[in-house]
Structure formats: structure tokens, C-alpha cells
C-alpha atoms as a PDB file:
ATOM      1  CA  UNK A   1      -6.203  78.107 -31.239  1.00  0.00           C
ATOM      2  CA  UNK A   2      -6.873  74.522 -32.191  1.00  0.00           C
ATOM      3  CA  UNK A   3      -9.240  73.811 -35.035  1.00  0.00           C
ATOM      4  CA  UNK A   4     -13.094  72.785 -34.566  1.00  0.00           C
ATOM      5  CA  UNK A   5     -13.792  69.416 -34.850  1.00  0.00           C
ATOM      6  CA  UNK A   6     -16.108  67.160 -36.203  1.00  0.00           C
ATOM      7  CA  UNK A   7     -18.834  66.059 -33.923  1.00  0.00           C
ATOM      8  CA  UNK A   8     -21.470  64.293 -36.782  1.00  0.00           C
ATOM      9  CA  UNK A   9     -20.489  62.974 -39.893  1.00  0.00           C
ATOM     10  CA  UNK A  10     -22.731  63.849 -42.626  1.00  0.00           C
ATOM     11  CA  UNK A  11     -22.427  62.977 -46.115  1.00  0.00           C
ATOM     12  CA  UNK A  12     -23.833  63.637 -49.949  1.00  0.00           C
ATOM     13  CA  UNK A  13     -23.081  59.792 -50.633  1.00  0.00           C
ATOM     14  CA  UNK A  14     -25.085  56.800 -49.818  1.00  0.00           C
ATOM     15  CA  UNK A  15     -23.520  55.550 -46.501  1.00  0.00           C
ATOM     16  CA  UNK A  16     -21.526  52.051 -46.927  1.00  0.00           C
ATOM     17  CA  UNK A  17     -20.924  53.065 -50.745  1.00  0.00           C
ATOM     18  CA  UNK A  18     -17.607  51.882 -50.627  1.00  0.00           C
ATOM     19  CA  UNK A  19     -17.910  48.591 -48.038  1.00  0.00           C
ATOM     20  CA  UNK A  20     -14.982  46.430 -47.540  1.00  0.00           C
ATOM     21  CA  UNK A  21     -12.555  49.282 -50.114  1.00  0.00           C
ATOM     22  CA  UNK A  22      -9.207  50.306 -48.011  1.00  0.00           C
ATOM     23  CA  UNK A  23      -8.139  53.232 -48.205  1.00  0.00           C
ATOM     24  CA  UNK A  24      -4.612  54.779 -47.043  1.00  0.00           C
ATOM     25  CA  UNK A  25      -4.715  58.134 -46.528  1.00  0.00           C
ATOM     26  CA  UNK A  26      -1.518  60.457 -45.714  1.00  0.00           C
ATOM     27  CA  UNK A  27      -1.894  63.762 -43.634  1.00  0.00           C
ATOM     28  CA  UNK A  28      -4.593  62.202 -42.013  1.00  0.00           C
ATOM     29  CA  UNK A  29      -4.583  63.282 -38.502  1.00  0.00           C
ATOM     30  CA  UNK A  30      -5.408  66.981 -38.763  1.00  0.00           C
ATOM     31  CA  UNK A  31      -7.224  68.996 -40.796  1.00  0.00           C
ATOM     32  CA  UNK A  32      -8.851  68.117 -44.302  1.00  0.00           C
ATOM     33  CA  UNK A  33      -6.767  64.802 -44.089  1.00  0.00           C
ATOM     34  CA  UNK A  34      -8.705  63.713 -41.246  1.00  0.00           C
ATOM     35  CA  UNK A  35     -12.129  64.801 -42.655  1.00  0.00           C
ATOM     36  CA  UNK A  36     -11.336  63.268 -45.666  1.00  0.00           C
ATOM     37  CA  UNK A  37     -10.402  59.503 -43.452  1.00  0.00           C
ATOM     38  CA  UNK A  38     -13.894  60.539 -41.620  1.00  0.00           C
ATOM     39  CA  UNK A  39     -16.214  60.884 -44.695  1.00  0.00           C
ATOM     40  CA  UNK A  40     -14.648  57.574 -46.350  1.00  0.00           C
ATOM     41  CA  UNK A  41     -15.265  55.825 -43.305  1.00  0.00           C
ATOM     42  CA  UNK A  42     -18.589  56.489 -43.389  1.00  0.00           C
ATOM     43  CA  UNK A  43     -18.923  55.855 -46.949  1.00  0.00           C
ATOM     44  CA  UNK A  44     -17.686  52.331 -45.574  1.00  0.00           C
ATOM     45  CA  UNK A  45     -13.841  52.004 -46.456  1.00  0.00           C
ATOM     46  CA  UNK A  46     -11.648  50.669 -43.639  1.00  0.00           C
ATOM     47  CA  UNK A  47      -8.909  53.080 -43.114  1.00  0.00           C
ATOM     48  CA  UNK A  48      -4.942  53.904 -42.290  1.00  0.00           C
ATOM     49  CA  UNK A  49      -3.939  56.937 -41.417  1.00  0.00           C
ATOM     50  CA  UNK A  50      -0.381  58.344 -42.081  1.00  0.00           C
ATOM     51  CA  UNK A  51       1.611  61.422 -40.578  1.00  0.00           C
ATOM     52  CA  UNK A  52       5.089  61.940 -39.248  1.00  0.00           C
ATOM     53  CA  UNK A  53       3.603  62.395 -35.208  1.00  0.00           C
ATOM     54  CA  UNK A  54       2.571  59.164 -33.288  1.00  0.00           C
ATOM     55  CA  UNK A  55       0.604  61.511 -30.801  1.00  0.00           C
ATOM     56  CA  UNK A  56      -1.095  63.330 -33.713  1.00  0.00           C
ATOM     57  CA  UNK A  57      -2.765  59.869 -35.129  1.00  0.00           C
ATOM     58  CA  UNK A  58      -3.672  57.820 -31.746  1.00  0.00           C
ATOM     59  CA  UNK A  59      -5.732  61.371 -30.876  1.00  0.00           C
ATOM     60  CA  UNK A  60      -7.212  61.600 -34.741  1.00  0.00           C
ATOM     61  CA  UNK A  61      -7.874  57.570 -33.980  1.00  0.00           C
ATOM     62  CA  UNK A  62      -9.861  58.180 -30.695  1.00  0.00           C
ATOM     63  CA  UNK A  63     -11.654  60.966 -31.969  1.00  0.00           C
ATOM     64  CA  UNK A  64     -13.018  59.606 -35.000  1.00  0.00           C
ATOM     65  CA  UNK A  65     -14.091  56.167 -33.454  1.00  0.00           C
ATOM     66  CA  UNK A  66     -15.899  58.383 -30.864  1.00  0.00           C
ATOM     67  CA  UNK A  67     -17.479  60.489 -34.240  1.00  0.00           C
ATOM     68  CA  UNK A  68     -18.292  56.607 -35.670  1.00  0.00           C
ATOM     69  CA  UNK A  69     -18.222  53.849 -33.548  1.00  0.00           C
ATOM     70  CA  UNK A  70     -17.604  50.591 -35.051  1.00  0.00           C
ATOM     71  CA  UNK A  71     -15.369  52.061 -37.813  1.00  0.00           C
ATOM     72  CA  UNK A  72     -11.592  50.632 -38.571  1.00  0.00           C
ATOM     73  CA  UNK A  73      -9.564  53.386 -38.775  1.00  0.00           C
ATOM     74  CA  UNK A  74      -5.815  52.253 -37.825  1.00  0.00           C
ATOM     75  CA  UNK A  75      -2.380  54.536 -38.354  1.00  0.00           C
ATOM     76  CA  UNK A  76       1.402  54.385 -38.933  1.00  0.00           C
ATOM     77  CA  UNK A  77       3.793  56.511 -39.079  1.00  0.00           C
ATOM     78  CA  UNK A  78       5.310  58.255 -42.330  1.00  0.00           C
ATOM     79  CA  UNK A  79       7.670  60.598 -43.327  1.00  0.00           C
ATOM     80  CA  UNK A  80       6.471  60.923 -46.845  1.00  0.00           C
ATOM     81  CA  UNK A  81       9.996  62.179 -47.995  1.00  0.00           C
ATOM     82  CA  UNK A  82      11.955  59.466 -46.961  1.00  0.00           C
ATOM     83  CA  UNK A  83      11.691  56.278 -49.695  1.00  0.00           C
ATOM     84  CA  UNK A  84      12.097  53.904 -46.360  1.00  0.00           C
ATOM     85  CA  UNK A  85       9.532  55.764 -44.490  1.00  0.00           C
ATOM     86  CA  UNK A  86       6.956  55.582 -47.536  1.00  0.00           C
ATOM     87  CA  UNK A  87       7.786  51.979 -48.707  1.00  0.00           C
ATOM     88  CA  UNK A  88       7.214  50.765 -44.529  1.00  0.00           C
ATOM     89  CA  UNK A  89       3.672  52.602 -44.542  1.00  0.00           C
ATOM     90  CA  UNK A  90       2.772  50.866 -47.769  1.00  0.00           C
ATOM     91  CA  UNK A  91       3.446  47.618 -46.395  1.00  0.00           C
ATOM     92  CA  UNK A  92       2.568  48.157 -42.973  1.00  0.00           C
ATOM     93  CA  UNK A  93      -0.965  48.609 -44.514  1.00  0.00           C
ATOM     94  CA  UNK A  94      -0.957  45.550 -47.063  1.00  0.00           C
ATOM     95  CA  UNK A  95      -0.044  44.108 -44.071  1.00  0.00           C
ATOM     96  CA  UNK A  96      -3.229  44.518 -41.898  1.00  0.00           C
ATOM     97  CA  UNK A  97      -5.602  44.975 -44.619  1.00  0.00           C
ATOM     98  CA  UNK A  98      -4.495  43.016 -47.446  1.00  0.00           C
ATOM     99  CA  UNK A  99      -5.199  45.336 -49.903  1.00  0.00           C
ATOM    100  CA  UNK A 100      -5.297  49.479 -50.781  1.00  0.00           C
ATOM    101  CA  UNK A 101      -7.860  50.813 -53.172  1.00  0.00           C
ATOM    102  CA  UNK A 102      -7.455  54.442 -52.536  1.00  0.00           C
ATOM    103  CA  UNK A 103      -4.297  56.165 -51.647  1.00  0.00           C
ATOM    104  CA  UNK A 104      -5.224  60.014 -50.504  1.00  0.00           C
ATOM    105  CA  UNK A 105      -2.220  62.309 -51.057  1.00  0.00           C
ATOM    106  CA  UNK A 106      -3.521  64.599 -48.597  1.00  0.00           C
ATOM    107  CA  UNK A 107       0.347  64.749 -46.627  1.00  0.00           C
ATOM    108  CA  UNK A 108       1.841  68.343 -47.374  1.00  0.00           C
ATOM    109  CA  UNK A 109       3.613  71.332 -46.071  1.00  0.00           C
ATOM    110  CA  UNK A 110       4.321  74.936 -46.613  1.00  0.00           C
ATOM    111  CA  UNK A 111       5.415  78.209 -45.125  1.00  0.00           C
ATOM    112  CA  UNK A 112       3.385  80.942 -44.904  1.00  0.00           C
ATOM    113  CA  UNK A 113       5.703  84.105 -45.821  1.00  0.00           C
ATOM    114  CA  UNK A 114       6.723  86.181 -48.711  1.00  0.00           C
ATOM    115  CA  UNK A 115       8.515  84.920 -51.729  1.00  0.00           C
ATOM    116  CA  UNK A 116      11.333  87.854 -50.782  1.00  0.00           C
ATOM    117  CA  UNK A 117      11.790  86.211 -46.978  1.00  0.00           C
ATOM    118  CA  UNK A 118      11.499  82.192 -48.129  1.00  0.00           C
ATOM    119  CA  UNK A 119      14.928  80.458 -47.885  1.00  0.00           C
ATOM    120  CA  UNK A 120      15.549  77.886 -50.511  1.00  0.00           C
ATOM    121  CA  UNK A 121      16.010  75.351 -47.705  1.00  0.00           C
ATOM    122  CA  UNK A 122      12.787  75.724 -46.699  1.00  0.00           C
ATOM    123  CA  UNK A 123      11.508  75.628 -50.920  1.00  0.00           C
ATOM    124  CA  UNK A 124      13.205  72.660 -50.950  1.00  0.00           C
ATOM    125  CA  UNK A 125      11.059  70.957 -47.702  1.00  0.00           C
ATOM    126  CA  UNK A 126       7.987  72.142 -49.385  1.00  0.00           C
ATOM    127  CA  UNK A 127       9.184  70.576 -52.925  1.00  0.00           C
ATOM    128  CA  UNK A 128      10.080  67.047 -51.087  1.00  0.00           C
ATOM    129  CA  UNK A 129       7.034  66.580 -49.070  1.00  0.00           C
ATOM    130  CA  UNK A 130       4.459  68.082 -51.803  1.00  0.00           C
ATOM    131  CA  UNK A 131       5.919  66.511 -54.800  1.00  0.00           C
ATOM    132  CA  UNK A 132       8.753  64.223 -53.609  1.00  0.00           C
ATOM    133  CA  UNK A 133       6.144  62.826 -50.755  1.00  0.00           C
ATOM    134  CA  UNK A 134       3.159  62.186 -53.509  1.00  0.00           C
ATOM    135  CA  UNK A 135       5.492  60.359 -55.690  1.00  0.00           C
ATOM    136  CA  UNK A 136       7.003  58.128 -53.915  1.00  0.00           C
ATOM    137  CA  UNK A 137       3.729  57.353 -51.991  1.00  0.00           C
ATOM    138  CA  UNK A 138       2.174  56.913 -55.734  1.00  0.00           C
ATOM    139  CA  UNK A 139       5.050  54.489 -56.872  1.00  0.00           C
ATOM    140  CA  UNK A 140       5.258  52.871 -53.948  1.00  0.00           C
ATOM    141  CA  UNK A 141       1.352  51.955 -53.509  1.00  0.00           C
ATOM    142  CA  UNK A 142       2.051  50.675 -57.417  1.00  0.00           C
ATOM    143  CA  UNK A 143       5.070  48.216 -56.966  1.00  0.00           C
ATOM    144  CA  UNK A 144       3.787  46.947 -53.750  1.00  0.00           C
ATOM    145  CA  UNK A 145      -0.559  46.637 -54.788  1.00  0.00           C
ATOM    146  CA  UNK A 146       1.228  45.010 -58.156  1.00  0.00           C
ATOM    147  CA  UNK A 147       2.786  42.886 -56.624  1.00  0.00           C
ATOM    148  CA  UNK A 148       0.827  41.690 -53.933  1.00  0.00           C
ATOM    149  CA  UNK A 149      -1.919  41.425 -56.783  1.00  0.00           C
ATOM    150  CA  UNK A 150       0.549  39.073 -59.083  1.00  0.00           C
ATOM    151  CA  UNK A 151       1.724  37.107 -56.146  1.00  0.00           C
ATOM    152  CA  UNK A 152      -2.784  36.211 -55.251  1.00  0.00           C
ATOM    153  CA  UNK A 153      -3.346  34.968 -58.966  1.00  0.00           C
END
């Protein structure tokens, strides 16, 4: 059963709060990733999206400009475990918005079974995208905003 989605956007914050901010925010075609991108669009941030399924984001894309119309919501791809995959979304986004002022760590996984029937193989996918992922999106975001930042003054 697919999840309910979002048909109005309402907010506790004063709308446009965060006008002209960027944020890049991973895990953000489904579920709280995607409310998350929805709420700081409202609150005025322009916004990439990140997840590992190209089909995923263009339908979280669509959606969302049909929730708010007008908005800039773009996405890449992103493995968040894979240092190549991470360092490419970074860019990608300095790229087209020429700066990031909030990275969202939303991108994460897990299995839902018992401790007795979990394979380490699969503790280990949940340990590389929750912790590996967040890190290297973290550093990443860092040494590329740092740079970018050293290179404009």
C-alpha cells in the first residue's frame, strides 16, 4: 500500500523564512525526506533532492511542484555509501545553486526483523548507509562549501 501524500503544505513557520537558503536534502523522495524538502520549500529554500532511484525523485519532483507551484526543487542521484557517489551529489548541487546551507541527513536504511534472524551482511548495509552515508555526506558538504567559500573571497 503506498503512503498518503501531501496535498497542502502547512507550516508553524513564517512562509519565505528561509528565502534564497539551499538546502540539499538526502532520502528525499519518499517519506519524511520528502516532507521535510516540502516544508523547507515553503519556508523558501531552493532545494536538491538525493536518493539512489532516478524514478523515485522525477515523481517526488512532479508531485511537490504540483503541492507548490513556483518552487525549485531539483534532484540527483546518490548512493550515500559510495565516497564517488556522495562527493558527485555535492558538486552536482554547488553546481546549480552555488551554494548549500542545509544538508538534511534524512538518507537511511534498515531491516525490519529480529536481532536472532539479522545477518551481519545486512548490519553492515545498515551501518554504511546510516553512519557511513551521514559522514561522508557531512565531510563532503565541508571540503567542497570550504572551498567553494575560499575560492569567492
Amino acid at each position: 500500500m503506498a503512503a498518503p501524500t501531501v496535498a497542502k503544505v502547512t507550516s508553524v513557520f513564517r512562509q519565505k523564512l528561509f528565502k534564497d537558503k539551499v538546502a540539499l536534502v538526502t532520502g528525499g523522495a519518499t517519506g519524511i525526506g520528502k516532507t521535510i524538502t516540502q516544508e523547507l520549500l515553503y519556508l523558501g529554500c531552493n532545494v536538491m533532492i538525493a536518493s539512489r532511484k532516478a524514478d523515485n525523485l522525477k515523481a517526488a519532483v512532479t508531485e511537490i511542484q504540483g503541492n507548490l507551484p513556483g518552487c525549485d526543487v531539483r534532484w540527483t542521484e546518490c548512493n550515500i555509501r559510495k565516497e564517488d557517489s556522495v562527493k558527485k551529489m555535492v558538486s552536482t548541487t554547488l553546481e546549480q545553486f552555488g551554494k548549500i546551507d542545509f544538508l538534511v541527513n534524512n538518507g537511511g536504511g534498515q531491516f525490519y526483523a529480529p536481532t536472532s534472524e539479522f545477518s551481519l551482511k545486512g548490519f553492515n548495509a545498515v551501518v554504511e548507509t546510516n553512519l557511513t552515508g551521514t559522514f561522508l555526506c557531512m565531510k563532503e558538504e565541508l571540503n567542497q562549501s570550504c572551498l567553494l567559500s575560499f575560492m569567492q573571497t
